[in-house]
Protein backbone atom coordinates (compact mmCIF):
# COMPACT_ATOMS: atom_id res chain seq x y z
CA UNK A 1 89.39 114.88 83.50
CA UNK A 2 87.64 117.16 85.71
CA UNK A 3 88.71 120.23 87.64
CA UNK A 4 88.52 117.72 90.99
CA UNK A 5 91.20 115.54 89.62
CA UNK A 6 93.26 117.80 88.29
CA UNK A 7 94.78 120.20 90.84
CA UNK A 8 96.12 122.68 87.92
CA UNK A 9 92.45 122.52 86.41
CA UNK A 10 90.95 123.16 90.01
CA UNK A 11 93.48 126.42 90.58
CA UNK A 12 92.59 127.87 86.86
CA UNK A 13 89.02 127.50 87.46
CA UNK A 14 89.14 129.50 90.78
CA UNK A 15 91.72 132.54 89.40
CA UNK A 16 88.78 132.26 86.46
CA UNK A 17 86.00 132.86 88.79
CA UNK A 18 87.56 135.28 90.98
CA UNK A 19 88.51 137.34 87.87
CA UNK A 20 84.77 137.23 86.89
CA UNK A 21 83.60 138.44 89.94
CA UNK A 22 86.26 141.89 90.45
CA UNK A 23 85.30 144.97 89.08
CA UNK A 24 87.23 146.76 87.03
CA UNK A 25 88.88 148.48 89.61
CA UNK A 26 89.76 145.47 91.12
CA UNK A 27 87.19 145.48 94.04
CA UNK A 28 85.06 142.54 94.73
CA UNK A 29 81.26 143.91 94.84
CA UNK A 30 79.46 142.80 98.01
CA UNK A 31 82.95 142.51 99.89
CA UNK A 32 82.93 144.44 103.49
CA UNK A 33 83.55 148.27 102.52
CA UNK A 34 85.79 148.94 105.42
CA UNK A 35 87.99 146.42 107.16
CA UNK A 36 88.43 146.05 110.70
CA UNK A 37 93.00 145.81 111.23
CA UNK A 38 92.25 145.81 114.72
CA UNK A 39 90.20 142.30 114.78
CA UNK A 40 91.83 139.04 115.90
CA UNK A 41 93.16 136.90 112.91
CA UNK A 42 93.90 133.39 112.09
CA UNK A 43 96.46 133.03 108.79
CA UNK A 44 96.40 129.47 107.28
CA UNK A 45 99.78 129.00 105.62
CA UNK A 46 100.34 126.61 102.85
CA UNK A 47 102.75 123.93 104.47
CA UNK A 48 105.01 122.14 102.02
CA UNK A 49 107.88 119.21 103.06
CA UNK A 50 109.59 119.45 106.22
CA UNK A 51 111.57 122.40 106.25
CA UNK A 52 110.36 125.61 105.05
CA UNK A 53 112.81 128.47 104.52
CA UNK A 54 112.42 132.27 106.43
CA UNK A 55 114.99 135.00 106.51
CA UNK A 56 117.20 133.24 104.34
CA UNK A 57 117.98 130.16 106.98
CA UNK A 58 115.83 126.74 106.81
CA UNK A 59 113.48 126.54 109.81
CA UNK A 60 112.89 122.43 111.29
CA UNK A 61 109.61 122.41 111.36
CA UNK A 62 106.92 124.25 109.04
CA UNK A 63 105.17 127.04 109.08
CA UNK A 64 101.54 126.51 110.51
CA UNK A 65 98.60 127.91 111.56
CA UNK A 66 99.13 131.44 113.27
CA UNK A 67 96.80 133.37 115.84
CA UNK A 68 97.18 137.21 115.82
CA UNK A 69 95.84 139.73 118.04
CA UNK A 70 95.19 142.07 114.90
CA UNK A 71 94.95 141.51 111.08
CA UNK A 72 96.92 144.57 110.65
CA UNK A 73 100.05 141.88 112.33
CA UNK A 74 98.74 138.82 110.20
CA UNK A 75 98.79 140.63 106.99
CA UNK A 76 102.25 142.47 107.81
CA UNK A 77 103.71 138.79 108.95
CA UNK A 78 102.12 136.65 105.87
CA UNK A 79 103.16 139.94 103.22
CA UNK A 80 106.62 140.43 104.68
CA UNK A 81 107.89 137.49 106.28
CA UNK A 82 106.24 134.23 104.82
CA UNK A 83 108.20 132.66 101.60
CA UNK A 84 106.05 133.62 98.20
CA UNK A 85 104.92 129.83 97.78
CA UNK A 86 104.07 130.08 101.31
CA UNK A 87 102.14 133.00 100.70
CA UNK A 88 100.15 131.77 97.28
CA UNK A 89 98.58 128.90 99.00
CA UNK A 90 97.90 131.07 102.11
CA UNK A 91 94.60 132.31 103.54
CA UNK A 92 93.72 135.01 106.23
CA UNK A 93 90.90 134.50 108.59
CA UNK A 94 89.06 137.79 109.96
CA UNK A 95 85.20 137.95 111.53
CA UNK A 96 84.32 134.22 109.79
CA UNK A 97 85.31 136.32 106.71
CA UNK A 98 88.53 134.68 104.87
CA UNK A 99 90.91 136.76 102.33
CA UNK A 100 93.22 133.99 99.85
CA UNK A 101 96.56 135.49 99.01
CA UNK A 102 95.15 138.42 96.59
CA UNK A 103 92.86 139.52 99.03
CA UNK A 104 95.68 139.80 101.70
CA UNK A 105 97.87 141.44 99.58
CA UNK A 106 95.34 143.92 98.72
CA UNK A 107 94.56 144.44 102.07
CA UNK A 108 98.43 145.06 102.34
CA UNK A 109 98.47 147.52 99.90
CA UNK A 110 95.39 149.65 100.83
CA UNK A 111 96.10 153.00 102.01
CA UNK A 112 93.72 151.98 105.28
CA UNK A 113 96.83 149.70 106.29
CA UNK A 114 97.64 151.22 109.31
CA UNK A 115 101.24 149.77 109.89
CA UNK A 116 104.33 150.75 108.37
CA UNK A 117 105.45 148.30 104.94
CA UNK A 118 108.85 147.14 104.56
CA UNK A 119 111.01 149.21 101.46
């Protein structure tokens, strides 16, 4: 069975390969040394069944595709307010560059963030 067929197989592969290419320090050589909060963002949710569950109360429909006027507000909405299996199967769009769920996390977590995080 091959990693194409086997979802599991596909998802291993990729943590593999993304683990091969961080530096120790957890930095991704090549990636953009400074990031822009400011630009416009597009965050791709994972959408699962037909209700999807946010602050605690089940919403109808689920969460989809989201335009924000700065990554700074995607990152803050996908970190703080999108469910955690939301969030794994999640990806950030910013300048044609896109950031999975470790990537917006770390963006998150970077003392560059310029918003305030939730305690």
């Amino acid at each position: 069975m091959n990693a194409t067929s086997n979802p599991q197989a596909a998802a291993d592969e990729a943590r593999k390969n993304y683990h091969e290419m961080t530096s120790p320090d957890g930095s991704v050589p090549g990636a953009m040394p400074s990031f822009d909060y400011n630009a416009e963002a597009e965050l791709f949710p994972l959408t699962r069944g037909k209700f999807t569950k946010m602050r605690g109360k089940f919403t109808k429909r689920p969460v989809g595709y989201k335009r924000f006027t700065s990554a700074a507000e995607a990152i803050r909405f996908a970190v703080e307010e999108l469910p955690p299996d939301l969030l794994r199967g999640a990806y950030l769009e910013v300048d044609e560059e896109r950031f999975d769920a470790n990537g917006i996390r770390q963006l998150y977590e970077s003392g560059t963030y310029p918003l305030g995080r939730r305690a």
